[in-house]
C-alpha atoms as a PDB file:
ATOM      1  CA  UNK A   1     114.624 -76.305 -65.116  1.00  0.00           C
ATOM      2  CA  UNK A   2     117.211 -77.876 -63.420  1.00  0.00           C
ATOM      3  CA  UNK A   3     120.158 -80.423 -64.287  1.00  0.00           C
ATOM      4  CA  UNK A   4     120.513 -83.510 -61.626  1.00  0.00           C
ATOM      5  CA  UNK A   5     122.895 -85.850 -61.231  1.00  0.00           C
ATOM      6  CA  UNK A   6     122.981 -89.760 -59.128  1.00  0.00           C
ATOM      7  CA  UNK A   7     125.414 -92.567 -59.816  1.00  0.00           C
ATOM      8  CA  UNK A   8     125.526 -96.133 -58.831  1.00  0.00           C
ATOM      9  CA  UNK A   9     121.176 -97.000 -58.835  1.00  0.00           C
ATOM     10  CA  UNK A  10     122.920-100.807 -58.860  1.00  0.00           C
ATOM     11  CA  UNK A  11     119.293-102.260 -59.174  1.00  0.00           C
ATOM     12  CA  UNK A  12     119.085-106.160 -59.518  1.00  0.00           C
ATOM     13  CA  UNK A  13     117.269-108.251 -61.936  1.00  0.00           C
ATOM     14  CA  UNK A  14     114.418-110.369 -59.456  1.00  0.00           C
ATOM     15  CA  UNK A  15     114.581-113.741 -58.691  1.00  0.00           C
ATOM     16  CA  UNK A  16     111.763-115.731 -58.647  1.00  0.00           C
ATOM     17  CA  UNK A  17     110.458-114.849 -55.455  1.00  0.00           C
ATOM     18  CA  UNK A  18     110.818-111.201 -56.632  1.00  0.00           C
ATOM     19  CA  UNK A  19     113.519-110.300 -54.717  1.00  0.00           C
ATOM     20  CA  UNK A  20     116.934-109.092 -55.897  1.00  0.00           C
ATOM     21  CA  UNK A  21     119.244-111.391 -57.289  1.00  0.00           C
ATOM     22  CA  UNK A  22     121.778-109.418 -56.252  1.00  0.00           C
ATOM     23  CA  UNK A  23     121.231-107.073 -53.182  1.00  0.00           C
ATOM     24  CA  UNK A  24     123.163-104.222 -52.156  1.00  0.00           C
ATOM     25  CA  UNK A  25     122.402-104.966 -48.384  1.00  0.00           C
ATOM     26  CA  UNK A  26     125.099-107.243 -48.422  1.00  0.00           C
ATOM     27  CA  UNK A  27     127.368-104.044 -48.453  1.00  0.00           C
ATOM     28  CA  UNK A  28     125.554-102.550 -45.218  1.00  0.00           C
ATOM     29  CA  UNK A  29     122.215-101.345 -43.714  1.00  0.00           C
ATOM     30  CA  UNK A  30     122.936 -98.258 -45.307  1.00  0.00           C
ATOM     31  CA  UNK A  31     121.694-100.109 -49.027  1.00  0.00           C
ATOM     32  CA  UNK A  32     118.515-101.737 -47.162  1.00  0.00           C
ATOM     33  CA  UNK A  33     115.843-100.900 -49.899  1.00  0.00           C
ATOM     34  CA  UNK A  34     117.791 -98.513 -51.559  1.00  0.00           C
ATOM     35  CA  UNK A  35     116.060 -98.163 -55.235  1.00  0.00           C
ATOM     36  CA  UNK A  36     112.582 -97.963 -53.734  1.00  0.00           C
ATOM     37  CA  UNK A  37     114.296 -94.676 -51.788  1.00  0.00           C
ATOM     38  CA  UNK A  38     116.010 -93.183 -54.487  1.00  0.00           C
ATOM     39  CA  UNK A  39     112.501 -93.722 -56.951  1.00  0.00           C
ATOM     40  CA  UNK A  40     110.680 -91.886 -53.567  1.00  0.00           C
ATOM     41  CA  UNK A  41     112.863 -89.096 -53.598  1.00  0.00           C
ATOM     42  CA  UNK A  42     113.617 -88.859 -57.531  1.00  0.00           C
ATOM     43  CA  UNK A  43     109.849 -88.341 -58.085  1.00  0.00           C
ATOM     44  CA  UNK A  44     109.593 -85.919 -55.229  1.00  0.00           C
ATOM     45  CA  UNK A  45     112.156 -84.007 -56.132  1.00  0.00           C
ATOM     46  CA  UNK A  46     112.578 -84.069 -60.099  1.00  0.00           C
ATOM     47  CA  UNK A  47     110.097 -81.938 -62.336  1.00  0.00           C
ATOM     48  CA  UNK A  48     109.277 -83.605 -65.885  1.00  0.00           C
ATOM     49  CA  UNK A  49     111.388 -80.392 -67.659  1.00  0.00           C
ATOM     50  CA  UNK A  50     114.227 -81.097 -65.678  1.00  0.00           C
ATOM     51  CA  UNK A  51     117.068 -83.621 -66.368  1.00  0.00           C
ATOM     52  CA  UNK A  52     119.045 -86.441 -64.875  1.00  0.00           C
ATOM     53  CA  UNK A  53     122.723 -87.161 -65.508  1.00  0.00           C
ATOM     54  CA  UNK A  54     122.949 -91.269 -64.101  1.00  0.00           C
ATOM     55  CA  UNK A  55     126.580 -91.695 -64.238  1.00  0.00           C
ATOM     56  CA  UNK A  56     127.072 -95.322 -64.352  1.00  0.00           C
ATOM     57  CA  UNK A  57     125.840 -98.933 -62.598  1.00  0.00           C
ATOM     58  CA  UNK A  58     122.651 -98.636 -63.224  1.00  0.00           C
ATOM     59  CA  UNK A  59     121.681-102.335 -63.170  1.00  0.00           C
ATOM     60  CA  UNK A  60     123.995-105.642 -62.070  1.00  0.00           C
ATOM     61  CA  UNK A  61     122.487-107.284 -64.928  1.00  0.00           C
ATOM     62  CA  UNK A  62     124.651-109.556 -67.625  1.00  0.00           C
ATOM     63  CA  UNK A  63     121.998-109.088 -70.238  1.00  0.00           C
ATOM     64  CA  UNK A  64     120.009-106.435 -71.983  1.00  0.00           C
ATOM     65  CA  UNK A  65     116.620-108.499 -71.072  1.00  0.00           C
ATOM     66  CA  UNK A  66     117.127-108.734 -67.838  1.00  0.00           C
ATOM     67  CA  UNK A  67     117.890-104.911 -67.616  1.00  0.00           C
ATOM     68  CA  UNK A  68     114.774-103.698 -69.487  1.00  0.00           C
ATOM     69  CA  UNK A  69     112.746-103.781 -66.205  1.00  0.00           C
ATOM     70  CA  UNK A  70     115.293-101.620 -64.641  1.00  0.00           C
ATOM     71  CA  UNK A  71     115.558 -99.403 -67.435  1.00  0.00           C
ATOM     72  CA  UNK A  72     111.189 -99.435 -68.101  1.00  0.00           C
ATOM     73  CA  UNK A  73     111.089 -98.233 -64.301  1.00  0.00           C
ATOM     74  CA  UNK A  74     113.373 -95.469 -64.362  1.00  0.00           C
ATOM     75  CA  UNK A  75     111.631 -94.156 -67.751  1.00  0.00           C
ATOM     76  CA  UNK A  76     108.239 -93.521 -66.076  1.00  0.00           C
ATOM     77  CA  UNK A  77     110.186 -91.538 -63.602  1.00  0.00           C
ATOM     78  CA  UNK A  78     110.090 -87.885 -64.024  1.00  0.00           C
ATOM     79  CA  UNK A  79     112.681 -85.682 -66.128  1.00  0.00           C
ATOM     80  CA  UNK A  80     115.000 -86.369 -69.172  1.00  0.00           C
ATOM     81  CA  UNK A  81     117.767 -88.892 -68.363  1.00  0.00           C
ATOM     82  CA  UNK A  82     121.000 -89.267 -69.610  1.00  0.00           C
ATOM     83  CA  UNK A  83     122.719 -92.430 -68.980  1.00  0.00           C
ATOM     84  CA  UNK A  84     126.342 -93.032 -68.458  1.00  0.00           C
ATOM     85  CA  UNK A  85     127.514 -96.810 -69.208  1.00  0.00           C
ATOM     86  CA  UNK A  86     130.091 -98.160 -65.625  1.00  0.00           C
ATOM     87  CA  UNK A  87     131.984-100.838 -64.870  1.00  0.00           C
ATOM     88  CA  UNK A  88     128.981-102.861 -63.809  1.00  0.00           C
ATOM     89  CA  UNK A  89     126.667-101.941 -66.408  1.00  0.00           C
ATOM     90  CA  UNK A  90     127.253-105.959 -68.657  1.00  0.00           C
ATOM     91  CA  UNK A  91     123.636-105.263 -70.055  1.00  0.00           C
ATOM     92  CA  UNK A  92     125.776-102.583 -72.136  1.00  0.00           C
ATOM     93  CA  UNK A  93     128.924-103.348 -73.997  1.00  0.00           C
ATOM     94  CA  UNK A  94     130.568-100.616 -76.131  1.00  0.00           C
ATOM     95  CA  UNK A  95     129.523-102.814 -78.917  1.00  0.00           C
ATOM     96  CA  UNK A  96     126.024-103.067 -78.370  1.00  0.00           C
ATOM     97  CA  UNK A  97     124.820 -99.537 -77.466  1.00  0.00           C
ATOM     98  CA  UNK A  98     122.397 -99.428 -80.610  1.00  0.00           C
ATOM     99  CA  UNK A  99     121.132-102.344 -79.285  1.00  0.00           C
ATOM    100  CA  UNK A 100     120.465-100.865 -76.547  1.00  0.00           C
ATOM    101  CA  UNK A 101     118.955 -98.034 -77.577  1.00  0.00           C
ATOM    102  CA  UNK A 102     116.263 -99.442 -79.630  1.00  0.00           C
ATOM    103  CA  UNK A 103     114.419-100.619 -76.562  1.00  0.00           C
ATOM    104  CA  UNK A 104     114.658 -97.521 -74.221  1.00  0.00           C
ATOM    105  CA  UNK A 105     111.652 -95.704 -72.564  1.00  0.00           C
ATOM    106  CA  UNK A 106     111.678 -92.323 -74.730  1.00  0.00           C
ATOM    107  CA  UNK A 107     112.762 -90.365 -71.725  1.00  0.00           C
ATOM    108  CA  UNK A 108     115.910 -92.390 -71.687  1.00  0.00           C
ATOM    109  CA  UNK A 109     119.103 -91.141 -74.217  1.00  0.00           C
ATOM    110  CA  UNK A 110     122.674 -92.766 -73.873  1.00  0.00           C
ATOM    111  CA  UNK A 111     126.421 -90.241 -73.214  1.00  0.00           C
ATOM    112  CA  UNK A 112     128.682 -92.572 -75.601  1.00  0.00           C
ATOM    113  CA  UNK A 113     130.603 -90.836 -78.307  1.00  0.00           C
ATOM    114  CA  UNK A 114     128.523 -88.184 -78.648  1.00  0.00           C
ATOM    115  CA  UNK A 115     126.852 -84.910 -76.861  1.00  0.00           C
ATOM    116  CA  UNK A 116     124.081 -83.018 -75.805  1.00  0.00           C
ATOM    117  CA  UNK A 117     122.777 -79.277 -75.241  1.00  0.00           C
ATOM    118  CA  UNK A 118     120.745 -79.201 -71.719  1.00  0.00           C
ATOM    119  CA  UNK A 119     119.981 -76.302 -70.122  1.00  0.00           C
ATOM    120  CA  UNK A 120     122.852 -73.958 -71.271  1.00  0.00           C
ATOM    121  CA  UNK A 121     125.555 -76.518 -70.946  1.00  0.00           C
ATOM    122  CA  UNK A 122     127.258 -79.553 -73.086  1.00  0.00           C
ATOM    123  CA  UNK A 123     126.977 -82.866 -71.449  1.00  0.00           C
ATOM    124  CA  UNK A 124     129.768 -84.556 -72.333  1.00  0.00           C
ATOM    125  CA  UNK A 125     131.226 -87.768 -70.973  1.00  0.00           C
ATOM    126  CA  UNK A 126     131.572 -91.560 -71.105  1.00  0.00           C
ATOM    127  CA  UNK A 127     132.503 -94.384 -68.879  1.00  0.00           C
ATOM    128  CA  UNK A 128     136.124 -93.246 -68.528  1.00  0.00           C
ATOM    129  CA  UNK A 129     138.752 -95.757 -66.865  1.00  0.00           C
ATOM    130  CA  UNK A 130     141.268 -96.213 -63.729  1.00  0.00           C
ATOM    131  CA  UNK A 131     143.569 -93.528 -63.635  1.00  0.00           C
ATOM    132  CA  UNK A 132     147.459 -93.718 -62.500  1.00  0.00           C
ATOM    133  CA  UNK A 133     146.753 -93.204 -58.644  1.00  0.00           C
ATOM    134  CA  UNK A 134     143.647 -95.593 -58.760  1.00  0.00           C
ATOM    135  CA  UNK A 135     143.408 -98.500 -56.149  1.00  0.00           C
ATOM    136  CA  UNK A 136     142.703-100.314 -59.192  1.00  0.00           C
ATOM    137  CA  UNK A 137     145.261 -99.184 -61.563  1.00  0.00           C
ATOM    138  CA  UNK A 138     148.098-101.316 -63.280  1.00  0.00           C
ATOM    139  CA  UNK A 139     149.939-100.925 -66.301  1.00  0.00           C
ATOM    140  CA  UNK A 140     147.189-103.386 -67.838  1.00  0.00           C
ATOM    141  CA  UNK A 141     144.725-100.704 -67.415  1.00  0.00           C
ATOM    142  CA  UNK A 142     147.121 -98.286 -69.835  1.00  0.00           C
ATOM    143  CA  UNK A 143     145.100 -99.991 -73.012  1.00  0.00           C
ATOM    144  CA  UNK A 144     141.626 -98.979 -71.953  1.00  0.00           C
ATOM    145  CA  UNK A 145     142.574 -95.486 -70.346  1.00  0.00           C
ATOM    146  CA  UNK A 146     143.418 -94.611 -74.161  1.00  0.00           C
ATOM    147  CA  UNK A 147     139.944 -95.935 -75.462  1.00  0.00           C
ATOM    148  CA  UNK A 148     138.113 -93.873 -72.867  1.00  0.00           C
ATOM    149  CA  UNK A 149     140.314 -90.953 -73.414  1.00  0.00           C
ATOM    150  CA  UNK A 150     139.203 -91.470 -77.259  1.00  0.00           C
ATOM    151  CA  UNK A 151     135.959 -91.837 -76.750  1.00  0.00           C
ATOM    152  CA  UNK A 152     135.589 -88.476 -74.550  1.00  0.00           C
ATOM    153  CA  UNK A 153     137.461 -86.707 -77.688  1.00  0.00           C
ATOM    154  CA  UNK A 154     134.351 -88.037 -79.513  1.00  0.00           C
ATOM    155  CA  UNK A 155     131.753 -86.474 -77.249  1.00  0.00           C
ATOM    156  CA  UNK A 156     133.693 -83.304 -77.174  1.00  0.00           C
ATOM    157  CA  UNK A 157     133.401 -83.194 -81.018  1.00  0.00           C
ATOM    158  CA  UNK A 158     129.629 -83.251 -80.598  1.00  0.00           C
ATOM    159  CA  UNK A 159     129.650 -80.508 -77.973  1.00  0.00           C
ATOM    160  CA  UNK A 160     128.659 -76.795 -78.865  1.00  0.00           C
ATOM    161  CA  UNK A 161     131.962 -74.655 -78.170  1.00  0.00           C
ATOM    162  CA  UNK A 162     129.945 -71.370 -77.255  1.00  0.00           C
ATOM    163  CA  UNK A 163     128.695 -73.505 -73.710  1.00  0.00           C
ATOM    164  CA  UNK A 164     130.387 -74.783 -71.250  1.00  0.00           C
ATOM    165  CA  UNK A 165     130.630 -78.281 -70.396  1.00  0.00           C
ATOM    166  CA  UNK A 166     129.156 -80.827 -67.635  1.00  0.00           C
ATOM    167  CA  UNK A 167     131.141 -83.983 -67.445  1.00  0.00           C
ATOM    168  CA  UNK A 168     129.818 -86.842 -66.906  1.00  0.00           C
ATOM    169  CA  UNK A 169     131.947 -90.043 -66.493  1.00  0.00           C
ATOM    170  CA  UNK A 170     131.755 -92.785 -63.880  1.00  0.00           C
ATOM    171  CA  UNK A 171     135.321 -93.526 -62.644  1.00  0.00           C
ATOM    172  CA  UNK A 172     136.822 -91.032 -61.065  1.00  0.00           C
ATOM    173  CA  UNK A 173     138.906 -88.885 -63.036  1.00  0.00           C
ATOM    174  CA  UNK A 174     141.547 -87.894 -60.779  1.00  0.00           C
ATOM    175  CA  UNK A 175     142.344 -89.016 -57.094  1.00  0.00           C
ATOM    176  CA  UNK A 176     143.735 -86.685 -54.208  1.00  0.00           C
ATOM    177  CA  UNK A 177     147.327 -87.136 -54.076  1.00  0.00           C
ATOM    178  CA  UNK A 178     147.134 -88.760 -57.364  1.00  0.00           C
ATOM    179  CA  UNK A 179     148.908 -88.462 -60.524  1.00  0.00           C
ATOM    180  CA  UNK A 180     147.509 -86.164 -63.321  1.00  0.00           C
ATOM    181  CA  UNK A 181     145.516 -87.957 -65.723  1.00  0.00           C
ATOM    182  CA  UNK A 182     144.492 -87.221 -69.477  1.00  0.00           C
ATOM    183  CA  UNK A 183     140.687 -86.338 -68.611  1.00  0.00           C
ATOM    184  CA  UNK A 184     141.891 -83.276 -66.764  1.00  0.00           C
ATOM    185  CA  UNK A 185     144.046 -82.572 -69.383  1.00  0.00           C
ATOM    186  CA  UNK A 186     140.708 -82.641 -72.300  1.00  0.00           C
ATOM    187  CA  UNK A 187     138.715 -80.862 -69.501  1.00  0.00           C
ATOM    188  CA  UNK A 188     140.889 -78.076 -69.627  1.00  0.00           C
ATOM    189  CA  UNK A 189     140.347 -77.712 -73.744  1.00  0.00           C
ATOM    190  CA  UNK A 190     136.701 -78.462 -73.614  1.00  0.00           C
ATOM    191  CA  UNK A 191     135.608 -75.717 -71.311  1.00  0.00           C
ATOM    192  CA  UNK A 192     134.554 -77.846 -68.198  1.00  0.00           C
ATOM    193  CA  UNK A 193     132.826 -76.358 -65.736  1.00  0.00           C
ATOM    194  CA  UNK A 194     131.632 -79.425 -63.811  1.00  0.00           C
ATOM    195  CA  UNK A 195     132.257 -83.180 -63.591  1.00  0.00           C
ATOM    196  CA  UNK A 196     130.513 -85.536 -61.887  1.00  0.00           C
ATOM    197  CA  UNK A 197     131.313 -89.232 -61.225  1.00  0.00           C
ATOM    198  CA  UNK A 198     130.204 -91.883 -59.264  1.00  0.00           C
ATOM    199  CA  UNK A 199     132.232 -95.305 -58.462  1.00  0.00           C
ATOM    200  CA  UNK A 200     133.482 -94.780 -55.204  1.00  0.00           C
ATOM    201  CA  UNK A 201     131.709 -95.775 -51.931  1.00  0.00           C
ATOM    202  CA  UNK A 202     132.046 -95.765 -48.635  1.00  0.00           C
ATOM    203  CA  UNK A 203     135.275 -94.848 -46.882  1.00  0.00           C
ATOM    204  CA  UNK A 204     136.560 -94.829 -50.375  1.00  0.00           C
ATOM    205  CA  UNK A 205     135.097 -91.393 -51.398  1.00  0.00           C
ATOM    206  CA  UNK A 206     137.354 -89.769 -49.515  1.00  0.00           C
ATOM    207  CA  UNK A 207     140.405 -90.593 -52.151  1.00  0.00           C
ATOM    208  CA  UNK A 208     137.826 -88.788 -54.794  1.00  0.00           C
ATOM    209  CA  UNK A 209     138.706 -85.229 -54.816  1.00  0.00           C
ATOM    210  CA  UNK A 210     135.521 -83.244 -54.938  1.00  0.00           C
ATOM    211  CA  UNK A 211     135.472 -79.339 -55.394  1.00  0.00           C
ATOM    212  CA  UNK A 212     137.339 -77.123 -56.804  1.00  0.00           C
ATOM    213  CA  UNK A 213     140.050 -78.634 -58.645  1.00  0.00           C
ATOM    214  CA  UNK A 214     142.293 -76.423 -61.365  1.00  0.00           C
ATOM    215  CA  UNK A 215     138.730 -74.518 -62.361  1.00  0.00           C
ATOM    216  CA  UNK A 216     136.599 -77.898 -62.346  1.00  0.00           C
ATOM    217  CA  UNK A 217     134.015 -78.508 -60.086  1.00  0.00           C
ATOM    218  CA  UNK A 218     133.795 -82.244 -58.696  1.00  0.00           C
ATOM    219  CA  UNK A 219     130.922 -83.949 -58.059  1.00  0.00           C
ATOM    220  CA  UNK A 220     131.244 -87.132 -56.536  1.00  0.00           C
ATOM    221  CA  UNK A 221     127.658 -88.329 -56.922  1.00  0.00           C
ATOM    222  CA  UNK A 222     127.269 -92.182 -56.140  1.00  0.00           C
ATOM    223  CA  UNK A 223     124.491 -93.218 -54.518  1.00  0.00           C
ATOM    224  CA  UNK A 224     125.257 -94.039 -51.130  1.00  0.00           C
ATOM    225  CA  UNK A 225     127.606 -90.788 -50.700  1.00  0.00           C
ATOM    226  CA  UNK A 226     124.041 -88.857 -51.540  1.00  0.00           C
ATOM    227  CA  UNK A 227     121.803 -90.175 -49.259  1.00  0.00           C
ATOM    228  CA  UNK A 228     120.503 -91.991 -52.313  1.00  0.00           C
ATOM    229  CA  UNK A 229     118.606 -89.453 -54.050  1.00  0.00           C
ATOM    230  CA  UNK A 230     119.555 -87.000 -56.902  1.00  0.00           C
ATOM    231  CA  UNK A 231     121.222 -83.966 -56.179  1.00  0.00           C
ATOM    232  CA  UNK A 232     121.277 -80.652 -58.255  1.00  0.00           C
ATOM    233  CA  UNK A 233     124.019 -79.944 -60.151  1.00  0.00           C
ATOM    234  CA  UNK A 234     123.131 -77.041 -62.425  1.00  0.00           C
ATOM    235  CA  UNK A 235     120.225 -74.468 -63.455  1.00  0.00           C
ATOM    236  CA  UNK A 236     119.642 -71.990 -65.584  1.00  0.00           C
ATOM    237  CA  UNK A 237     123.601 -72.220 -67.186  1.00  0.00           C
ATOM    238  CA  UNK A 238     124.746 -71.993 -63.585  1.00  0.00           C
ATOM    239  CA  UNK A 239     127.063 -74.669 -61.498  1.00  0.00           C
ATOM    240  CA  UNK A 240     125.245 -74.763 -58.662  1.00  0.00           C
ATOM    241  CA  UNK A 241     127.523 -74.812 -55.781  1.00  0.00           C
ATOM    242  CA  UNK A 242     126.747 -78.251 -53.914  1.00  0.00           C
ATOM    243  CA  UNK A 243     124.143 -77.158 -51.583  1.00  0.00           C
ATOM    244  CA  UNK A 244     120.574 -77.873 -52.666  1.00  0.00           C
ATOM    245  CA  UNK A 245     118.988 -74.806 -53.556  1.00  0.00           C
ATOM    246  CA  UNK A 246     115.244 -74.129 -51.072  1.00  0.00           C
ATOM    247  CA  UNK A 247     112.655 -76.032 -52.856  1.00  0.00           C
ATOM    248  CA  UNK A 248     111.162 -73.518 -53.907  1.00  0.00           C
ATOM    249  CA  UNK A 249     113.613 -72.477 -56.307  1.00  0.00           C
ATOM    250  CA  UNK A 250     113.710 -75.912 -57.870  1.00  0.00           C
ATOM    251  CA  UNK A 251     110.654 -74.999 -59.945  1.00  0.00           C
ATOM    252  CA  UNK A 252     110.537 -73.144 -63.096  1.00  0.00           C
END
């Protein structure tokens, strides 16, 4: 059984003509029916005993109605998925996760303030925040760096200390060059083995520091910096090491 991990799905609500209200072609060819390829190669690739880590931007809606489509179609794909809430995701404010939950597919469980056991590991994680280094950071950003860094404290209560630990967050945690940030720091106590994150695109990833960082592996794992389709993060209570595994040995 084997852990997965995608970030960035950014599926639309339809307009009338059902079409998407908001399509990611606008960004480049590269997005040209991009959630019908990531559904063809999630269900080709993903057993039913396996699990998905979705680290953020899963839908551009503003409203929890106009996600449920969204959120209906990914829960008939196969596997366990764990979502992580991003800076896009309006259908889900911190204060309506219960809301939110009482309408998911079965297969569908939410990373906020709390943990789970998969597969030999902790997930841990949340939305996290600009860092000090970010394109995006200011000083104004100082306020909700503090509430993310709280509410990974939360999840690492939850987490079994005998396991290690996948993070799962959808800003980046660190940037190359960048300054240190408190999520390193919590990685360090809570055992991390992995983190993946999502957010960047394009000629951006390339600020994301992926690898081997201090004893954490990085995983940037946003859609487009994929090839739009899930990648394999972990099996059996081992970090895989980046390179898809043969087939073969993605089946229990």
């Amino acid at each position: 059984m084997t852990i997965w991990a995608i970030a960035d799905i950014h599926a639309s609500p339809l307009d009338e003509s059902g079409r998407p209200q908001k399509p990611m072609s606008i960004f480049g060819p590269q997005w040209n029916d991009h959630v019908e390829r990531i559904e063809a190669a999630w269900t080709r690739l993903v057993h039913e005993s396996d699990t998905v880590i979705v680290a953020g931007d899963t839908d551009w809606a503003m409203h929890l109605e106009e996600a449920r489509s969204t959120l209906e179609r990914i829960g008939e794909w196969p596997g366990r998925k764990i979502l992580v809430r991003g800076n896009h995701d309006y259908w889900w404010s911190s204060g309506s996760t219960n809301k939110v939950r009482a309408v998911l597919p079965e297969s569908i469980t939410l990373l906020h303030n709390n943990a789970f056991q998969v597969e030999g590991f902790n997930v841990i994680g949340g939305k996290g925040s600009p860092v000090p280094g970010a394109p995006e950071w200011t000083p104004v950003e100082e306020k909700l760096l503090h509430r993310e860094t709280e509410r990974f404290k939360l999840s690492m209560a939850h987490r079994d200390s005998a396991l290690p630990s996948i993070a799962a967050m959808h800003y980046p945690p660190i940037f190359r060059g960048g300054e240190a940030s408190p999520y390193i720091e919590l990685f360090a106590q809570a055992g991390v083995a992995l983190c993946v994150y999502g957010h960047l695109h394009g000629g951006s990833a390339r600020t994301g520091v992926i690898g081997d960082h201090s004893g954490v592996i990085y995983r940037l794992v946003a859609a487009d910096n994929i090839d739009f389709a899930p990648v394999p993060v972990a099996r059996n209570g081992t970090v895989l090491d980046g390179v898809p595994p043969p087939p073969e040995q993605l089946t229990e």
